[in-house]
PDB file of N, CA and C in Angstrom:
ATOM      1  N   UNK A   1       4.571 -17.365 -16.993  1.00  0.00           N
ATOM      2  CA  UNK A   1       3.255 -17.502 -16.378  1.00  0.00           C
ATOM      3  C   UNK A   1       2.888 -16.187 -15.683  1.00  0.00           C
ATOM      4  N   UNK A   2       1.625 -15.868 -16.077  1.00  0.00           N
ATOM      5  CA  UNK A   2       0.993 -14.375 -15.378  1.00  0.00           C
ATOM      6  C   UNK A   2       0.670 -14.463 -14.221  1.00  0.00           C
ATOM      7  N   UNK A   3       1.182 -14.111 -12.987  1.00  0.00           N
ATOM      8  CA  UNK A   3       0.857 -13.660 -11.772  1.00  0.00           C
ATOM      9  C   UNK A   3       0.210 -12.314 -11.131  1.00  0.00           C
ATOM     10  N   UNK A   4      -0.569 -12.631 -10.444  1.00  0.00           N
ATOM     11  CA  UNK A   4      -0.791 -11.459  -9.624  1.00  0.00           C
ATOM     12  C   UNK A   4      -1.090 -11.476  -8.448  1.00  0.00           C
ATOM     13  N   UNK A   5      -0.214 -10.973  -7.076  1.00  0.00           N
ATOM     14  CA  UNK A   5      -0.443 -11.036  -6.069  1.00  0.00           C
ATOM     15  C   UNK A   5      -0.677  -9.766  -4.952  1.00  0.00           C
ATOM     16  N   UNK A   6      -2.038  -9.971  -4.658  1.00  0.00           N
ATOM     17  CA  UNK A   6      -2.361  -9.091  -3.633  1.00  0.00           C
ATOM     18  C   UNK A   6      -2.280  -9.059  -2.236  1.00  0.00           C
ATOM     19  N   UNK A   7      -1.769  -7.668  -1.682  1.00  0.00           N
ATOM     20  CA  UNK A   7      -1.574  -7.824  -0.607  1.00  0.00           C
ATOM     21  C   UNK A   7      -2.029  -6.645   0.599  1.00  0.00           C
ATOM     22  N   UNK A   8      -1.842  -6.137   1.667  1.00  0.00           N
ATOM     23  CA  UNK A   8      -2.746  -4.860   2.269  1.00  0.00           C
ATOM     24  C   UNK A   8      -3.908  -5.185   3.012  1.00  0.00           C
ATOM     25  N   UNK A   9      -4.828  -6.315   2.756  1.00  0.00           N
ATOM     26  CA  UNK A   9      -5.820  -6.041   3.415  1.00  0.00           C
ATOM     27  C   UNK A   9      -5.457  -6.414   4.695  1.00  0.00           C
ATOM     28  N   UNK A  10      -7.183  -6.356   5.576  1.00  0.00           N
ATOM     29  CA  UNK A  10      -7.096  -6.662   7.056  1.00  0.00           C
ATOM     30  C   UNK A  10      -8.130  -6.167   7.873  1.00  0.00           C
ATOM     31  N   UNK A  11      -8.268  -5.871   8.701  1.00  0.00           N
ATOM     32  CA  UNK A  11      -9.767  -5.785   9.718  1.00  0.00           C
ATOM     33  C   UNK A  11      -8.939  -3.954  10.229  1.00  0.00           C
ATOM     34  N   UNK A  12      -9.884  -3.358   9.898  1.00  0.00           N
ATOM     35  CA  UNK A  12      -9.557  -1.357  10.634  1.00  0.00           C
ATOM     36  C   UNK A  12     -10.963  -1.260  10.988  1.00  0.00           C
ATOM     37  N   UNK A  13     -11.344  -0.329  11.721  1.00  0.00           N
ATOM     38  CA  UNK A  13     -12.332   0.522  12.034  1.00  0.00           C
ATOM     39  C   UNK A  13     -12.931   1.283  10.970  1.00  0.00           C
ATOM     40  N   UNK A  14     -14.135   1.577  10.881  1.00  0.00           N
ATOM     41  CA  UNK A  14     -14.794   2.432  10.382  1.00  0.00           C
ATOM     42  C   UNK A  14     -14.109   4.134  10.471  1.00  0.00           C
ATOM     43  N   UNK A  15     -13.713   4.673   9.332  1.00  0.00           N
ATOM     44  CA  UNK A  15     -13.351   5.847   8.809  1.00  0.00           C
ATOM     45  C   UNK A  15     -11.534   5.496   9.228  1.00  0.00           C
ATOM     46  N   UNK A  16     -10.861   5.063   9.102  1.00  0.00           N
ATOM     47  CA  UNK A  16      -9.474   4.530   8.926  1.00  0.00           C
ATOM     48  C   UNK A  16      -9.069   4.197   7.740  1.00  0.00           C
ATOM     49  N   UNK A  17      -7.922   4.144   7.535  1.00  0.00           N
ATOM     50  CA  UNK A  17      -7.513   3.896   6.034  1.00  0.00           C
ATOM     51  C   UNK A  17      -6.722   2.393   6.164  1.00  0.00           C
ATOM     52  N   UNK A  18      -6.478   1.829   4.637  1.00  0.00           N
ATOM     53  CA  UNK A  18      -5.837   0.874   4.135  1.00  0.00           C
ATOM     54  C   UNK A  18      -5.046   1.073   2.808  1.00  0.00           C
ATOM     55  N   UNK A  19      -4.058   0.375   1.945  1.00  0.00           N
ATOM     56  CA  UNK A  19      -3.653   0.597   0.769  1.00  0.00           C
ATOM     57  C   UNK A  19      -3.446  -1.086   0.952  1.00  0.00           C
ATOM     58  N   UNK A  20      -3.618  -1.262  -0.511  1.00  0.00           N
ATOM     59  CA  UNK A  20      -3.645  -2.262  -1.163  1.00  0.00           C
ATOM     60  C   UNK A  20      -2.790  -2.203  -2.005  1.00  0.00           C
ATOM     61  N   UNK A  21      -2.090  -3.550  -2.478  1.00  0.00           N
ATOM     62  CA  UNK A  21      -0.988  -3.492  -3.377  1.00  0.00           C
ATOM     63  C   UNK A  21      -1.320  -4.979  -4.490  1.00  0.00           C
ATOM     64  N   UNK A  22      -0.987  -4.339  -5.383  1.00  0.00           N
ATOM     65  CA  UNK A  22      -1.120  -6.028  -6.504  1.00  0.00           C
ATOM     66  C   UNK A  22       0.340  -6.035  -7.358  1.00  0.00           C
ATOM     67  N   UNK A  23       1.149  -6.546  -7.278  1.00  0.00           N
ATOM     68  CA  UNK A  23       2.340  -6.696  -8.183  1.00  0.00           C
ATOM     69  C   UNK A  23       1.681  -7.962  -8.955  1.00  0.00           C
ATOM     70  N   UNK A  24       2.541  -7.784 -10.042  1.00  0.00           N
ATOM     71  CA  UNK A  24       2.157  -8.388 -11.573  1.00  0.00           C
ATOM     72  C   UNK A  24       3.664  -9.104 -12.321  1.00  0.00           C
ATOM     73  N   UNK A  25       3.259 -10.105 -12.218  1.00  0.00           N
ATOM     74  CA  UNK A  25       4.458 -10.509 -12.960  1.00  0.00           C
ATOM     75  C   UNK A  25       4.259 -11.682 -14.385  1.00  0.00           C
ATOM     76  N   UNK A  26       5.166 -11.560 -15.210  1.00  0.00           N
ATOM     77  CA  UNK A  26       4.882 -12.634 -16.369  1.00  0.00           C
ATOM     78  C   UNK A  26       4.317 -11.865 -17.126  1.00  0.00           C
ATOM     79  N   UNK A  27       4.254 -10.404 -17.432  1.00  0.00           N
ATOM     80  CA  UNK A  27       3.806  -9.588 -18.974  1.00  0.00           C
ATOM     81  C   UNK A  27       4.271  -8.393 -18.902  1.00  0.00           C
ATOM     82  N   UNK A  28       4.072  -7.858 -19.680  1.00  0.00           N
ATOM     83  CA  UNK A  28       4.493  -6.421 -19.876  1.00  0.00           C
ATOM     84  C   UNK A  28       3.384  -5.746 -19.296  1.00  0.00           C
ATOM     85  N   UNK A  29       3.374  -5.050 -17.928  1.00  0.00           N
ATOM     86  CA  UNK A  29       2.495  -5.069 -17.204  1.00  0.00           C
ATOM     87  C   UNK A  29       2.183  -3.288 -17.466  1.00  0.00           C
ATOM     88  N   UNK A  30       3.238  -3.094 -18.026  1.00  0.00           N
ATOM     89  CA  UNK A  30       2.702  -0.892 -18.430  1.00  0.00           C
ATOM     90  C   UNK A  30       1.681  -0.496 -19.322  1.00  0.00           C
ATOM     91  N   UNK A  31       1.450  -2.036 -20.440  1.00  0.00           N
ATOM     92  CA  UNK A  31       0.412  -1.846 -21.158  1.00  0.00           C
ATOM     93  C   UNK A  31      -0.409  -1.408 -21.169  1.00  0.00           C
ATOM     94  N   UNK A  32      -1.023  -2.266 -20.173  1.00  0.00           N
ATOM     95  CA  UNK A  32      -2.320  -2.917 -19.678  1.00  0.00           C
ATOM     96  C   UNK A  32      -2.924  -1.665 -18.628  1.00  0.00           C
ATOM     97  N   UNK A  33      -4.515  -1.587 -18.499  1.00  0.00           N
ATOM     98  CA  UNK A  33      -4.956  -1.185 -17.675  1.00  0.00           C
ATOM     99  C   UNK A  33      -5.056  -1.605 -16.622  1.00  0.00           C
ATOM    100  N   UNK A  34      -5.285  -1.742 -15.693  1.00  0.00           N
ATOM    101  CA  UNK A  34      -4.941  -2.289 -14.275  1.00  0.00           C
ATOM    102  C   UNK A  34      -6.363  -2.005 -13.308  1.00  0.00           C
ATOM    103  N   UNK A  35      -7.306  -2.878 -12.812  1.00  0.00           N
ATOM    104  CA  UNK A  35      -8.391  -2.692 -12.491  1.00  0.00           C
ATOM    105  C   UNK A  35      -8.287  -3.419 -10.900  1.00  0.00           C
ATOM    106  N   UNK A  36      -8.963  -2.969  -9.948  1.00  0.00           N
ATOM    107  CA  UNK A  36      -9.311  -2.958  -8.332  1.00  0.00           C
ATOM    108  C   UNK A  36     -11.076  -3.995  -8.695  1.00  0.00           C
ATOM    109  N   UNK A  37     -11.640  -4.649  -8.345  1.00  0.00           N
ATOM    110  CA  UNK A  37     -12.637  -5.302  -7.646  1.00  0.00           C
ATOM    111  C   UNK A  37     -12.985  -5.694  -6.460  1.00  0.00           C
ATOM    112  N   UNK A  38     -14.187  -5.928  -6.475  1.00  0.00           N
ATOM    113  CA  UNK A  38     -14.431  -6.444  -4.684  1.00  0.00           C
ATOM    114  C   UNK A  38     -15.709  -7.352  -5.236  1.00  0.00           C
ATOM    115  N   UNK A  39     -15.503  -8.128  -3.833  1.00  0.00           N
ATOM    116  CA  UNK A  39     -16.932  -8.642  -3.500  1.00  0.00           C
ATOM    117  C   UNK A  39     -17.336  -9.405  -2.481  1.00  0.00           C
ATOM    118  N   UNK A  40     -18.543  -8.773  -2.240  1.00  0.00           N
ATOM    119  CA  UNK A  40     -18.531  -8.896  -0.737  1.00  0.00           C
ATOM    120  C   UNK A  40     -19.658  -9.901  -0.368  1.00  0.00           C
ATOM    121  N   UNK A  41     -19.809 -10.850   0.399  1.00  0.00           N
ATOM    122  CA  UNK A  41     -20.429 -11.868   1.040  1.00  0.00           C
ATOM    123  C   UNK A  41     -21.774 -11.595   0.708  1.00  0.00           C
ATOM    124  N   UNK A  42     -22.151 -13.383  -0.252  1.00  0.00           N
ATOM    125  CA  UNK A  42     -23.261 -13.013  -0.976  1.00  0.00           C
ATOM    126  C   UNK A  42     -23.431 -12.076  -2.126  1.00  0.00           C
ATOM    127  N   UNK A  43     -22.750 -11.321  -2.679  1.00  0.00           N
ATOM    128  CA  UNK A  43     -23.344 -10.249  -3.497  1.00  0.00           C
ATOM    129  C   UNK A  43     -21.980 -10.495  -4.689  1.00  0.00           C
ATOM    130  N   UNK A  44     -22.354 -10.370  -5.690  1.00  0.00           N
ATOM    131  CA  UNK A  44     -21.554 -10.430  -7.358  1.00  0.00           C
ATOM    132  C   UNK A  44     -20.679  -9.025  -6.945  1.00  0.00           C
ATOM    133  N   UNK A  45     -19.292  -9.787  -7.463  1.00  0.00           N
ATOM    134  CA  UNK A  45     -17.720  -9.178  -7.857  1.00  0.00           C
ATOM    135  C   UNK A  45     -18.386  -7.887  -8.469  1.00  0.00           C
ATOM    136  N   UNK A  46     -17.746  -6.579  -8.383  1.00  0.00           N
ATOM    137  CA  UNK A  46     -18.001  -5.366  -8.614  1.00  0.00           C
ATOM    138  C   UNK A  46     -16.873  -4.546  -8.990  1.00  0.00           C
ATOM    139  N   UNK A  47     -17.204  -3.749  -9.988  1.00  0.00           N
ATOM    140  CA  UNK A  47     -15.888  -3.081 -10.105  1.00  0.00           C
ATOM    141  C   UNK A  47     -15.800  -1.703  -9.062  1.00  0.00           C
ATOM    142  N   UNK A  48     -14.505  -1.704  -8.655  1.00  0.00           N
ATOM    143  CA  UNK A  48     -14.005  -0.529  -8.132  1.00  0.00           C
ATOM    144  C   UNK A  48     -13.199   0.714  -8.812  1.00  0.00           C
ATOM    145  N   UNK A  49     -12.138   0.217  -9.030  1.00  0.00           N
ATOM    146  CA  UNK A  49     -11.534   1.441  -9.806  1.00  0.00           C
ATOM    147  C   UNK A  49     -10.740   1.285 -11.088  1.00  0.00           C
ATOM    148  N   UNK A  50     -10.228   1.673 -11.411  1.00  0.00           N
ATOM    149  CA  UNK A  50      -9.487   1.376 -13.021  1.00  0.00           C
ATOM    150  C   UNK A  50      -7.984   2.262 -13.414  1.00  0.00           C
ATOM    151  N   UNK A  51      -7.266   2.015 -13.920  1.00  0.00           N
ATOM    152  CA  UNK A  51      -6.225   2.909 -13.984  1.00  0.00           C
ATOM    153  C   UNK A  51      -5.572   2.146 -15.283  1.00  0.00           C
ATOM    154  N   UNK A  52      -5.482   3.068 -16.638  1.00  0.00           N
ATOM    155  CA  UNK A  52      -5.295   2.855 -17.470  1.00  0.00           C
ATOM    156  C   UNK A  52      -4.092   3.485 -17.703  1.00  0.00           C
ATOM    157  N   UNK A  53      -3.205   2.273 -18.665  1.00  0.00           N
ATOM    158  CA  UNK A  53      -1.340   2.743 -19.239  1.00  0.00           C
ATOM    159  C   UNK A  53      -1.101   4.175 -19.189  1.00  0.00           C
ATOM    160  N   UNK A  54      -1.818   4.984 -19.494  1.00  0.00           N
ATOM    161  CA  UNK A  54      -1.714   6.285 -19.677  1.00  0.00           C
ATOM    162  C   UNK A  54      -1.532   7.108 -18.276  1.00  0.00           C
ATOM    163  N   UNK A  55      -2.229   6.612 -17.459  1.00  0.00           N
ATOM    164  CA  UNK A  55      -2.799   7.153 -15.981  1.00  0.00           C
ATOM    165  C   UNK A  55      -3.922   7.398 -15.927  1.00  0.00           C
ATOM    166  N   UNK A  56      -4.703   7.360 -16.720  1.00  0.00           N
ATOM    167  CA  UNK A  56      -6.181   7.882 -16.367  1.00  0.00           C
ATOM    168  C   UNK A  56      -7.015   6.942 -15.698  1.00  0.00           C
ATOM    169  N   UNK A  57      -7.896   7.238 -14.949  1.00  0.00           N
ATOM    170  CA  UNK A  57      -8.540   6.907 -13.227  1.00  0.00           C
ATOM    171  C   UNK A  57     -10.288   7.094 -13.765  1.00  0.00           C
ATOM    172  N   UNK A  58     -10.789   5.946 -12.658  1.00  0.00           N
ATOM    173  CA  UNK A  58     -11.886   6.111 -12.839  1.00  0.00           C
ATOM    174  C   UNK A  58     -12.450   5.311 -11.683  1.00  0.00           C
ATOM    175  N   UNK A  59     -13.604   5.717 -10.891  1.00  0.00           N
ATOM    176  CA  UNK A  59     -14.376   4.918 -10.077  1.00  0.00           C
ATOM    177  C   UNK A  59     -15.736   4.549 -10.042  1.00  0.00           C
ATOM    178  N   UNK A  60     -16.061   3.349  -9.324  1.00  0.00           N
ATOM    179  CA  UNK A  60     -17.371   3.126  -9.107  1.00  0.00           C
ATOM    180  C   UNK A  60     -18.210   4.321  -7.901  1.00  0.00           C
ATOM    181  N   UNK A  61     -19.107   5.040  -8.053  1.00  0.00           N
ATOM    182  CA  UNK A  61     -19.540   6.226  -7.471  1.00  0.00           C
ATOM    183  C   UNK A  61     -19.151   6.035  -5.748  1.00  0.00           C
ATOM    184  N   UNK A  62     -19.415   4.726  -5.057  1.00  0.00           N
ATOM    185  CA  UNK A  62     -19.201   4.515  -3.810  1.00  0.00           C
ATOM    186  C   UNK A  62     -18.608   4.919  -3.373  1.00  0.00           C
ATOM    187  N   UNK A  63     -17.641   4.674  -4.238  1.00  0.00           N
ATOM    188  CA  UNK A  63     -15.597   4.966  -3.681  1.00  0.00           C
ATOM    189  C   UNK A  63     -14.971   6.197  -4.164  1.00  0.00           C
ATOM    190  N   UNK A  64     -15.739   7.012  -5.041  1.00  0.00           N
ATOM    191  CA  UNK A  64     -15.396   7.992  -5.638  1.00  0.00           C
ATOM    192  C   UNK A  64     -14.944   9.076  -4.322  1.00  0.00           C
ATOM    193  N   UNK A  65     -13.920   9.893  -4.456  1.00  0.00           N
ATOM    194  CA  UNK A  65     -13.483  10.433  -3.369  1.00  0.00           C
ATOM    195  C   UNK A  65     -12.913  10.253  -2.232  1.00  0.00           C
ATOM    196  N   UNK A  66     -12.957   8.601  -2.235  1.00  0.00           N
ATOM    197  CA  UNK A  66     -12.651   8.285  -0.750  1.00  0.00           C
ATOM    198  C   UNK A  66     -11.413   7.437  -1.640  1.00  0.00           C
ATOM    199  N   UNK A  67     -11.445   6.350  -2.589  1.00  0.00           N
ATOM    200  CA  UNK A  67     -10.025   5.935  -2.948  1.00  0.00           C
ATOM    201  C   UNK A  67      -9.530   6.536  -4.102  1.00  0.00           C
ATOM    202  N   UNK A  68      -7.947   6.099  -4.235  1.00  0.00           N
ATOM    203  CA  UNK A  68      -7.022   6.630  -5.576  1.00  0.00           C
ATOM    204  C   UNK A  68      -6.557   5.258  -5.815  1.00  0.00           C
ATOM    205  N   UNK A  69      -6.513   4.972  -6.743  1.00  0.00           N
ATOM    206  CA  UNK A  69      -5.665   4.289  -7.775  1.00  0.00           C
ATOM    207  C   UNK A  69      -4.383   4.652  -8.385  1.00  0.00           C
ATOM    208  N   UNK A  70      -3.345   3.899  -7.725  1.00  0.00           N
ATOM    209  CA  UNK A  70      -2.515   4.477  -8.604  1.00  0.00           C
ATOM    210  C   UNK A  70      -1.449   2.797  -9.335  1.00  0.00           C
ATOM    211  N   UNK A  71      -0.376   3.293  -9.932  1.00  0.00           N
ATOM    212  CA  UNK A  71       0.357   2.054 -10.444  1.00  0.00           C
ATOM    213  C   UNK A  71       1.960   3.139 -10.447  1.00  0.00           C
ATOM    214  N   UNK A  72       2.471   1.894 -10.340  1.00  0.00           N
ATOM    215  CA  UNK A  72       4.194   1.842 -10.426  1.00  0.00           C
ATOM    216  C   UNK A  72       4.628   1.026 -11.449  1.00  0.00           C
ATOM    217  N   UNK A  73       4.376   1.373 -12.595  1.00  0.00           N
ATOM    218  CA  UNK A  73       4.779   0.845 -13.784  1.00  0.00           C
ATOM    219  C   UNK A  73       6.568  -0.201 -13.597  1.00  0.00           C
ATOM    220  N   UNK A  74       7.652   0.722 -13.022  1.00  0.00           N
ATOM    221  CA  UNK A  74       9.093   0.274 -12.298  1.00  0.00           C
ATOM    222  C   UNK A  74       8.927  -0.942 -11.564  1.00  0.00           C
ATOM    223  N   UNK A  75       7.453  -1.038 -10.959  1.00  0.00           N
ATOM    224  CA  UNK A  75       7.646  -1.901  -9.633  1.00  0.00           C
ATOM    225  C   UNK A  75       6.619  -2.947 -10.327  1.00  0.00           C
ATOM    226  N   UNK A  76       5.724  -2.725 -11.194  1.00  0.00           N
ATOM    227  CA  UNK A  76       4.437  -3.870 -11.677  1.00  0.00           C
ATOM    228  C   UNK A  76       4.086  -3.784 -10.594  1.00  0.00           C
ATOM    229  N   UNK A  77       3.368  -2.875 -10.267  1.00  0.00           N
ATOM    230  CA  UNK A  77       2.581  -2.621  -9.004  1.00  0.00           C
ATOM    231  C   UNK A  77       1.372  -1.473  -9.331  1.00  0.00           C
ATOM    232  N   UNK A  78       0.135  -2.092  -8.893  1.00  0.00           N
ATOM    233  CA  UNK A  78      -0.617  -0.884  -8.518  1.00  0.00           C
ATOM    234  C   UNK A  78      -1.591  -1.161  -7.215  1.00  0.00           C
ATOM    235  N   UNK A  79      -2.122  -0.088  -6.826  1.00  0.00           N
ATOM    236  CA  UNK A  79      -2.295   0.682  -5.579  1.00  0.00           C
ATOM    237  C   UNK A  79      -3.570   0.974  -5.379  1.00  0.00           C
ATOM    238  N   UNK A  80      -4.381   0.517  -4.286  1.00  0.00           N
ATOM    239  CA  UNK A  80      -5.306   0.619  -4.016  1.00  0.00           C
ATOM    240  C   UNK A  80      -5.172   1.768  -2.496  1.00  0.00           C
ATOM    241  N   UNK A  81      -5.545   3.075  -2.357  1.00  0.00           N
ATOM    242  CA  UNK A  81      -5.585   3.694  -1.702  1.00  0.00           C
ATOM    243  C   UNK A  81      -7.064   4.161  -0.891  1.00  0.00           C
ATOM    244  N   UNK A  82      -7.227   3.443   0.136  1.00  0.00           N
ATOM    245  CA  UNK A  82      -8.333   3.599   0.455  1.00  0.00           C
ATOM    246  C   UNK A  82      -8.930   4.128   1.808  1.00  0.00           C
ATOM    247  N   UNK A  83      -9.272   5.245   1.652  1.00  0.00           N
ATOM    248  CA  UNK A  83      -9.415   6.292   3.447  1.00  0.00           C
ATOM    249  C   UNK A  83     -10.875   6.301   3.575  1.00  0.00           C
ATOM    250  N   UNK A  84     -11.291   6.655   4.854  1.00  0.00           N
ATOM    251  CA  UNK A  84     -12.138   7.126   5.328  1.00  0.00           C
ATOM    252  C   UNK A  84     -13.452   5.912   5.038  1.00  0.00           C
ATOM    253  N   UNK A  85     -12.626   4.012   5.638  1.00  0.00           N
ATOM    254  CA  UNK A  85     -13.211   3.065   5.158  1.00  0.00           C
ATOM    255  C   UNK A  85     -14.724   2.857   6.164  1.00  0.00           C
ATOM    256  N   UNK A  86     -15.546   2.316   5.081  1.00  0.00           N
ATOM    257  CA  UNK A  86     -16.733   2.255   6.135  1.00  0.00           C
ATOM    258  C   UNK A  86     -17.165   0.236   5.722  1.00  0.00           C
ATOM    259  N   UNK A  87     -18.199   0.445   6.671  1.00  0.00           N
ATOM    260  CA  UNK A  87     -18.470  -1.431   6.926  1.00  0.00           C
ATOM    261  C   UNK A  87     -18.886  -2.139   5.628  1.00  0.00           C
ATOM    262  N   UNK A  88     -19.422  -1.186   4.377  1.00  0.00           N
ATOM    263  CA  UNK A  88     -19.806  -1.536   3.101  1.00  0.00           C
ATOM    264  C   UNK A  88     -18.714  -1.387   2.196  1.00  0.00           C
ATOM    265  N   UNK A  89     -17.938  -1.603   2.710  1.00  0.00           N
ATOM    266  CA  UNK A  89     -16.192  -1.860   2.354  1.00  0.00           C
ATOM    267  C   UNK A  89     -16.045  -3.093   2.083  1.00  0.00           C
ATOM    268  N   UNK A  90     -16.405  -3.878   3.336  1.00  0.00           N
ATOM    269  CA  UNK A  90     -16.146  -5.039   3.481  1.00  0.00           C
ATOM    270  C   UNK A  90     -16.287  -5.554   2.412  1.00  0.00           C
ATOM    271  N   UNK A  91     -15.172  -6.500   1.847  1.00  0.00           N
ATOM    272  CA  UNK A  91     -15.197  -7.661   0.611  1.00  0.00           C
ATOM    273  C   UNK A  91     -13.842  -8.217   0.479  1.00  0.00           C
ATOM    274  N   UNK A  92     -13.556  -8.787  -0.376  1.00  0.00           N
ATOM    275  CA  UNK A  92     -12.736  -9.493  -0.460  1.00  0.00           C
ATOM    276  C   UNK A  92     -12.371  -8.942  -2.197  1.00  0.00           C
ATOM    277  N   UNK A  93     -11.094  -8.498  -1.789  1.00  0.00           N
ATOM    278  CA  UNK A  93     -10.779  -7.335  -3.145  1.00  0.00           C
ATOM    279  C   UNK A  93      -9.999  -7.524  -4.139  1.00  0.00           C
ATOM    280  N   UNK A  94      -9.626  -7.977  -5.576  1.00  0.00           N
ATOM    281  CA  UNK A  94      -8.913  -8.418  -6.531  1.00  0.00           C
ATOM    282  C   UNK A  94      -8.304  -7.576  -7.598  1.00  0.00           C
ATOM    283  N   UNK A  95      -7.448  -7.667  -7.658  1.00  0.00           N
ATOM    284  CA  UNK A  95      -6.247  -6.901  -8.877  1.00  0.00           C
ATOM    285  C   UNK A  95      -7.063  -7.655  -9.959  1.00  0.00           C
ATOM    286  N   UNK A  96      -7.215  -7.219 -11.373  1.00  0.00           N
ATOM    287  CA  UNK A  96      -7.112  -7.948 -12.558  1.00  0.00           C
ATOM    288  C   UNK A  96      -6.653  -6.869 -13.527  1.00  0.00           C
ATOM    289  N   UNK A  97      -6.597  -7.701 -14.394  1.00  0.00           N
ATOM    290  CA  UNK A  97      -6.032  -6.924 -15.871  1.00  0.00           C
ATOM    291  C   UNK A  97      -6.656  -8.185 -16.796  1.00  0.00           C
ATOM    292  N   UNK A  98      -6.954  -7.503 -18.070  1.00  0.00           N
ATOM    293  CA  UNK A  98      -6.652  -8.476 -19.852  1.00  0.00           C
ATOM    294  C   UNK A  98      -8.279  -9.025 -19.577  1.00  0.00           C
ATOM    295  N   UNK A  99      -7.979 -10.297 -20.606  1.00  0.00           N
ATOM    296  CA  UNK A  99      -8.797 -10.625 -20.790  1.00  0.00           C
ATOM    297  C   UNK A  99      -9.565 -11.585 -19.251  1.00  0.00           C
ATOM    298  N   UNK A 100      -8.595 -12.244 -18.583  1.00  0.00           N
ATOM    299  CA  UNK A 100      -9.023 -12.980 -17.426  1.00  0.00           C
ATOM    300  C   UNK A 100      -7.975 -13.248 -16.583  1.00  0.00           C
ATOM    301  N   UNK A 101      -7.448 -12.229 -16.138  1.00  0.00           N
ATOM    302  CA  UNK A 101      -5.861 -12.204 -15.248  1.00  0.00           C
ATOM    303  C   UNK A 101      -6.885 -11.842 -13.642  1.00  0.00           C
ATOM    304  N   UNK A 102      -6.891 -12.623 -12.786  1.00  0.00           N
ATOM    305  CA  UNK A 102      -7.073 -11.721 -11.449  1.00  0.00           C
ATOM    306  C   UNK A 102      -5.989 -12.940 -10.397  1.00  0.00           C
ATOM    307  N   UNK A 103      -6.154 -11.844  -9.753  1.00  0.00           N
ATOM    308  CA  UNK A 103      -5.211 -12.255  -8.173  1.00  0.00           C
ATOM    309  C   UNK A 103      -6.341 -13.005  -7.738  1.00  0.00           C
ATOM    310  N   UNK A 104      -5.271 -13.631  -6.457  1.00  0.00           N
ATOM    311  CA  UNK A 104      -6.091 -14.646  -5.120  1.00  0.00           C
ATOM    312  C   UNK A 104      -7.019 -13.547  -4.575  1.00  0.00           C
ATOM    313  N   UNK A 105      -6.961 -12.252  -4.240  1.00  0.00           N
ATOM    314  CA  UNK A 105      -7.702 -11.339  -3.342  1.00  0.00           C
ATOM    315  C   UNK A 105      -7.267 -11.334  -2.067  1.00  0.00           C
ATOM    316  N   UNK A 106      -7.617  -9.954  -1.550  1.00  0.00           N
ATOM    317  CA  UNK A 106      -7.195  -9.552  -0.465  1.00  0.00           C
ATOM    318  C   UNK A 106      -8.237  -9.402   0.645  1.00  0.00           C
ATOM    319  N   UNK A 107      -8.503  -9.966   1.559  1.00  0.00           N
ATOM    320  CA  UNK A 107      -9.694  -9.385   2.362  1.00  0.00           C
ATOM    321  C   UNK A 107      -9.593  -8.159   3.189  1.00  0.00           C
ATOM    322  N   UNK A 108     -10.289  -7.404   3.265  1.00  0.00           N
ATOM    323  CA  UNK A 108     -10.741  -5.795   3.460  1.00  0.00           C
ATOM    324  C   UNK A 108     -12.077  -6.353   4.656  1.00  0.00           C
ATOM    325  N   UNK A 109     -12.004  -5.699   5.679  1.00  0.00           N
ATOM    326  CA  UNK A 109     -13.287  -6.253   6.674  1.00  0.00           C
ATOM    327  C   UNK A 109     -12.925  -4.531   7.536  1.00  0.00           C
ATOM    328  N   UNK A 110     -13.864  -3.908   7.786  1.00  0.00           N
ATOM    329  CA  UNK A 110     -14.081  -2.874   8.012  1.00  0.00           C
ATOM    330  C   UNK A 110     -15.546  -2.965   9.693  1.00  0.00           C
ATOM    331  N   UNK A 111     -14.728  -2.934  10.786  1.00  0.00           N
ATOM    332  CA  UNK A 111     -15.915  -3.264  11.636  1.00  0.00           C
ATOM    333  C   UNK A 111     -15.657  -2.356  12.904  1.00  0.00           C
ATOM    334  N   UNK A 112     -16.074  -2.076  13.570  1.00  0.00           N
ATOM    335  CA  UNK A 112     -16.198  -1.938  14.764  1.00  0.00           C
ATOM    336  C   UNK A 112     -15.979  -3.287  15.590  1.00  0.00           C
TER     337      UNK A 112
END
C-alpha cells in the first residue's frame, strides 16, 4: 500500500524559514517525480514545486527563489525548503506523486 506522510509544518513569522518533509513508502519511489502543493483557505490546490527522478526542479513563480526542492531517493524522502516565508504562504501543503498518490498535508500558517 502507497503511503505518503508529511511532516514540518507549523505557525513562524513572516520572513523565517520552514522545511517540509514527505517520505513515501509502498513503490519504487526514485522513479517517480515528486511534486509539493498547497492550498490555502477557500482557494483551489496549486502547484508548488516539482522535482523529477533525474533532479530537475521547477517552480510556481511565487516561490521561485525563495524555496528548493529537493529528494533523498536512500530515504523516500523529499524536501520542501522554504525561507524568507510570507502570510500568502499560508496553506495547507501536500506531497504527491503518479497518477493520484497525495499525503494527509501539512499545515504551513505564516503570521505575525
Amino acid at each position: 500500500q502507497v503511503q505518503l506522510v508529511e511532516s514540518g509544518g507549523g505557525l513562524v513569522q513572516p520572513g523565517e524559514n520552514l522545511r517540509l518533509s514527505c517520505v513515501v513508502s509502498g513503490t519504487i519511489f526514485r522513479f517517480y517525480s515528486m511534486y509539493w502543493y498547497r492550498q490555502a483557505p477557500g482557494k483551489q490546490r496549486e502547484f508548488v514545486a516539482v522535482i523529477t527522478s533525474g533532479g530537475s526542479t521547477n517552480y510556481a513563480d511565487s516561490v521561485k527563489g525563495r524555496f528548493t526542492i529537493s529528494r533523498d531517493n536512500a530515504k523516500n524522502a523529499v524536501y520542501l525548503q522554504m525561507n524568507s516565508l510570507k502570510a500568502e504562504d499560508t496553506a495547507l501543503y501536500y506531497c504527491h506523486f503518479g497518477v493520484n498518490y497525495w499525503g494527509q498535508g501539512t499545515q504551513v500558517t505564516v503570521s505575525s
